[in-house]
Protein backbone atom coordinates (compact mmCIF):
# COMPACT_ATOMS: atom_id res chain seq x y z
CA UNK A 1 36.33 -106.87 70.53
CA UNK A 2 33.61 -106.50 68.31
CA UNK A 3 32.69 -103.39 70.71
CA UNK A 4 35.81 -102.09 70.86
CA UNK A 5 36.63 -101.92 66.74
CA UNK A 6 32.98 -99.77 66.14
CA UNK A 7 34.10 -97.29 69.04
CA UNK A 8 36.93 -97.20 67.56
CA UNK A 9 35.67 -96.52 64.04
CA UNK A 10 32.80 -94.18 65.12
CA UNK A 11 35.98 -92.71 66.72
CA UNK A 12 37.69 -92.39 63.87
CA UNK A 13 34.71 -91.09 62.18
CA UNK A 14 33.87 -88.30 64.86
CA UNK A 15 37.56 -87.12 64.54
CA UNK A 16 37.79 -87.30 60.92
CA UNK A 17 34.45 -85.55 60.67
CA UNK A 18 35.69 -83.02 62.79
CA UNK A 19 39.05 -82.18 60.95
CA UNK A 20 37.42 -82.17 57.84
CA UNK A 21 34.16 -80.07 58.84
CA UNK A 22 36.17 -76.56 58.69
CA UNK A 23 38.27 -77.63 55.32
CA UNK A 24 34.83 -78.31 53.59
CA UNK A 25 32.63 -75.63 55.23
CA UNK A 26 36.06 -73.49 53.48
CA UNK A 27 34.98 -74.91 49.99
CA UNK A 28 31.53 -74.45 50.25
CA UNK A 29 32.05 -70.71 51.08
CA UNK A 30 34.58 -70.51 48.10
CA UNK A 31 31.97 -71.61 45.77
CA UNK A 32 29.57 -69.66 47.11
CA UNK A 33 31.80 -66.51 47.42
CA UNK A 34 32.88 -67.51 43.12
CA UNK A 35 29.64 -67.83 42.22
CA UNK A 36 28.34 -64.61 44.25
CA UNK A 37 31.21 -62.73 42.54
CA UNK A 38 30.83 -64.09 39.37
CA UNK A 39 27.22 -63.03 39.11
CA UNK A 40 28.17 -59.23 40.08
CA UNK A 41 30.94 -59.29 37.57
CA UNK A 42 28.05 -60.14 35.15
CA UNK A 43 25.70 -57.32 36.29
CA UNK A 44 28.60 -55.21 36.57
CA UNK A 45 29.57 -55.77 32.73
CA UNK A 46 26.16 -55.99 31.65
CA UNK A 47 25.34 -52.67 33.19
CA UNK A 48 28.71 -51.14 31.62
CA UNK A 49 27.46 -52.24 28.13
CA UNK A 50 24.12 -50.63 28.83
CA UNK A 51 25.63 -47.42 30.00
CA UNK A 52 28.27 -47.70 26.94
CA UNK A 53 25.21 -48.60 24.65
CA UNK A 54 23.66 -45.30 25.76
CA UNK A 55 26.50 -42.93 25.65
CA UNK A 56 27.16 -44.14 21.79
CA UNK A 57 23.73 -43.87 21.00
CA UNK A 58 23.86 -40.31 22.45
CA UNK A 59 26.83 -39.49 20.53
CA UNK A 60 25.32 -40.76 17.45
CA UNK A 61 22.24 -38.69 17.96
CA UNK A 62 24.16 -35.53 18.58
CA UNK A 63 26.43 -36.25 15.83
CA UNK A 64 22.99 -36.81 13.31
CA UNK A 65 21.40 -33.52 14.53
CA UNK A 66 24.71 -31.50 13.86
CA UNK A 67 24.83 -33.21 10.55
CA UNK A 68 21.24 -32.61 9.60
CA UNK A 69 21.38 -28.98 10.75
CA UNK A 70 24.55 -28.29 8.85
CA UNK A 71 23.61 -30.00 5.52
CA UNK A 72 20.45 -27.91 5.78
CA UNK A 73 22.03 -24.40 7.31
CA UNK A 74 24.37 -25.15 3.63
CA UNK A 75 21.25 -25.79 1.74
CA UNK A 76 19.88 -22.58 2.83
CA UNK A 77 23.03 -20.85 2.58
CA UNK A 78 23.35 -21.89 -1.36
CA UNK A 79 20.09 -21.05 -2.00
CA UNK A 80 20.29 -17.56 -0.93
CA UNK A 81 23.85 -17.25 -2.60
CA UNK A 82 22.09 -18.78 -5.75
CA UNK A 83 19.03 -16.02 -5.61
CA UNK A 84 22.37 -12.90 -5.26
CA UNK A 85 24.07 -14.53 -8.29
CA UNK A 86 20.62 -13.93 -9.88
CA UNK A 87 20.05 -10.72 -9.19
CA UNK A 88 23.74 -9.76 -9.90
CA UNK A 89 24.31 -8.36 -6.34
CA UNK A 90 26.77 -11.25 -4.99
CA UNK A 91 28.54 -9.76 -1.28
CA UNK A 92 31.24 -10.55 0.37
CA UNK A 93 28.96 -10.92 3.63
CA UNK A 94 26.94 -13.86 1.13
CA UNK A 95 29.57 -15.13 0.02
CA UNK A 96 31.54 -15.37 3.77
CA UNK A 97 27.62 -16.89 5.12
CA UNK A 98 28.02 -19.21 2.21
CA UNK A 99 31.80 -20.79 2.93
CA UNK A 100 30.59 -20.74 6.96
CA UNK A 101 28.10 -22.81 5.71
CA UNK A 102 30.17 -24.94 3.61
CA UNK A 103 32.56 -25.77 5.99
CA UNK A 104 30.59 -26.58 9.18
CA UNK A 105 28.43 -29.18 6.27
CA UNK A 106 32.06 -30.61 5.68
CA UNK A 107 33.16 -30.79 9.84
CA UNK A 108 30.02 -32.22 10.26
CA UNK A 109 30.06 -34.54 7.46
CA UNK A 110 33.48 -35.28 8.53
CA UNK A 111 32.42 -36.17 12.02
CA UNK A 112 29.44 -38.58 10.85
CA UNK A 113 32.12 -40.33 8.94
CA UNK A 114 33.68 -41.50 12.03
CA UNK A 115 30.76 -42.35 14.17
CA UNK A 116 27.35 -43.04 11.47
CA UNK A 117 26.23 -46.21 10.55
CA UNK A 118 26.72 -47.35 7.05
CA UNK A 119 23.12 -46.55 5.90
CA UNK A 120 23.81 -42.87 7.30
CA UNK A 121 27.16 -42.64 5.61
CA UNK A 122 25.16 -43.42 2.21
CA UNK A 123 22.67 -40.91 2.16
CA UNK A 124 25.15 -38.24 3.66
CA UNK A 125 27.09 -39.20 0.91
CA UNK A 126 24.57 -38.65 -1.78
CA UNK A 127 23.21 -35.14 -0.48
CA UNK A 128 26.83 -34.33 -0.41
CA UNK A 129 27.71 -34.83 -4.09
CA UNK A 130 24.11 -33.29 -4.88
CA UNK A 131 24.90 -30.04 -2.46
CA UNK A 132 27.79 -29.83 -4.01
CA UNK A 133 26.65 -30.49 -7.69
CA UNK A 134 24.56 -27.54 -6.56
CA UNK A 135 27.56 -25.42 -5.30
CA UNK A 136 29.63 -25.70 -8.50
CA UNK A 137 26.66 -25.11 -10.60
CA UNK A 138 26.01 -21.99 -8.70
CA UNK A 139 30.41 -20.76 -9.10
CA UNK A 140 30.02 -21.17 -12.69
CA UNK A 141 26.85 -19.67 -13.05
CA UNK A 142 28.78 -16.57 -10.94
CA UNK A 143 31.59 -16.81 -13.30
CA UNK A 144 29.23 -16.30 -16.19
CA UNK A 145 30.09 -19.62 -17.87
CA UNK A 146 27.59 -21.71 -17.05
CA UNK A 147 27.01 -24.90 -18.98
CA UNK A 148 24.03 -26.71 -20.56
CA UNK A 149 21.81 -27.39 -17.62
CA UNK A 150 23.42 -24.93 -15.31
CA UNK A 151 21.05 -22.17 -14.89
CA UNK A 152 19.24 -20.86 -12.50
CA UNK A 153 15.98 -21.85 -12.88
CA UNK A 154 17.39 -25.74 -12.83
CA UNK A 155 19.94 -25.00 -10.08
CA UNK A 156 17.06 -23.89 -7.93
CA UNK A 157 14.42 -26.71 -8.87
CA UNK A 158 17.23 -28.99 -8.27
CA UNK A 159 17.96 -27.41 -4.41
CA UNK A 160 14.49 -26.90 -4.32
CA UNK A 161 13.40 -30.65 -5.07
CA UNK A 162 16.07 -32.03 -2.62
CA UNK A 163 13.06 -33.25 -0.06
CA UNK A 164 13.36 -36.80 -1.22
CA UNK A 165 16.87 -36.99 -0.72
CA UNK A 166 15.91 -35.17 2.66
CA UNK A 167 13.62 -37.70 3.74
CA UNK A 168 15.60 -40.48 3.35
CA UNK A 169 18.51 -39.35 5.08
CA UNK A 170 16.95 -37.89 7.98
CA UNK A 171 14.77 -41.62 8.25
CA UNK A 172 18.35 -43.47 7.86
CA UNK A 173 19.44 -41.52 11.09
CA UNK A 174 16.32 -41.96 12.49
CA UNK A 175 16.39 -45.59 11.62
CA UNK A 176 20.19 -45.99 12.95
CA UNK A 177 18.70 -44.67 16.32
CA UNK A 178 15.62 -46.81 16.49
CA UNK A 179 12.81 -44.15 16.60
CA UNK A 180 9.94 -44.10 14.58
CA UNK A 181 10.51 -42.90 10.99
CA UNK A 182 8.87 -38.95 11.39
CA UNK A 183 6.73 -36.92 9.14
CA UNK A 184 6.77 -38.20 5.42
CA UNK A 185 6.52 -35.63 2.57
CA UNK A 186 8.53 -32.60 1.52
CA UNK A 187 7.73 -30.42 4.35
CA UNK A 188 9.91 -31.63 5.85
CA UNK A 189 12.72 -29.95 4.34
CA UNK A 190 11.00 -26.37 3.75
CA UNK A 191 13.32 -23.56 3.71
C-alpha cells in the first residue's frame, strides 16, 4: 500500500507539475515581457527629455542671439540718430532706420520674455530702460528742450559706456546656456 500511495503522489505530482508548467512559464514571460517594456518606456522617455532638453535649449539660444543682435542693431541705430540730431540734419530715412530698430529690440525683447530665464529677463530689462533712457533723451534733445543732463555729449558717453551693462547680459545668456562666459572687457560691445 505503502507503494501504491507514493505512485500515486509522484502521480499526482507529475500531473500537477504538468498543468501548472505552462500557467507559470505564462508568468514568468509576463514579468519578463513588464519589465522588458518597462525599461524601453524609460529609455524612450528619457531620450524624449533629452531631445526636448535640446530643442529648448536651441530655442533659447536663437531667441538670445536675436535679442542680443536687436538690442545692439537699436544701440547702433540711436547712436547714429543721436550724431544727425547733432549736426541738425535729422532724415526721415534716420529716423525710419531708427523706429526699425526700435521695434525689432521690442519683438525681440518681447520674445525673450516668454522663453529667457529669469537672470536673462533682468539684464534685458535693465539695458531696456537704459536704451530707452537713451531714446527719450535723444527726442527731447530733437525737440530742442532738453533737460539738465540731456545733452549730447552725456547722451553719447552714456550709449557709449553701455559695455558693462553689455557684458553682463550677454554672460547671463551665456550663463542660461551653459557655455563658458566669453571675452571680458568693453570690446565687446564696439560699435
Amino acid at each position: 500500500m505503502d507503494n501504491a500511495l507514493l505512485a500515486l503522489a509522484g502521480a499526482v505530482v507529475a500531473v500537477t507539475g504538468t498543468l501548472l508548467a505552462p500557467i507559470l512559464s505564462q508568468r514568468v514571460l509576463g514579468r519578463v515581457q513588464a519589465e522588458q517594456f518597462s525599461r524601453e518606456e524609460r529609455v524612450a522617455r528619457a531620450q524624449w527629455l533629452r531631445e526636448r532638453q535640446v530643442v529648448e535649449l536651441e530655442t533659447r539660444r536663437a531667441c538670445y542671439v536675436t535679442a542680443n543682435a536687436g538690442y545692439r542693431r537699436y544701440r547702433v541705430e540711436l547712436m547714429n540718430y543721436l550724431w544727425l540730431v547733432h549736426k541738425g540734419a535729422v532724415t526721415a530715412q534716420g529716423r525710419t532706420d531708427l523706429e526699425e530698430a526700435r521695434h525689432a529690440m521690442h519683438a525681440s525683447f518681447a520674445e525673450a520674455q516668454m522663453i529667457a530665464s529669469e537672470a536673462v529677463l533682468a539684464e534685458l530689462d535693465a539695458m531696456t530702460r537704459t536704451l530707452s533712457s537713451a531714446y527719450n533723451r535723444t527726442m527731447r534733445l530733437e525737440e530742442g528742450s532738453p533737460r539738465p543732463g540731456q545733452s549730447f555729449e552725456e547722451i553719447h558717453a552714456l550709449l557709449a559706456g553701455i559695455g558693462e551693462q553689455w557684458q553682463a547680459m550677454r554672460g547671463a545668456m551665456r550663463d542660461d546656456l551653459g557655455v563658458d562666459p566669453g571675452p571680458a572687457g568693453p570690446a565687446a560691445v564696439e560699435s
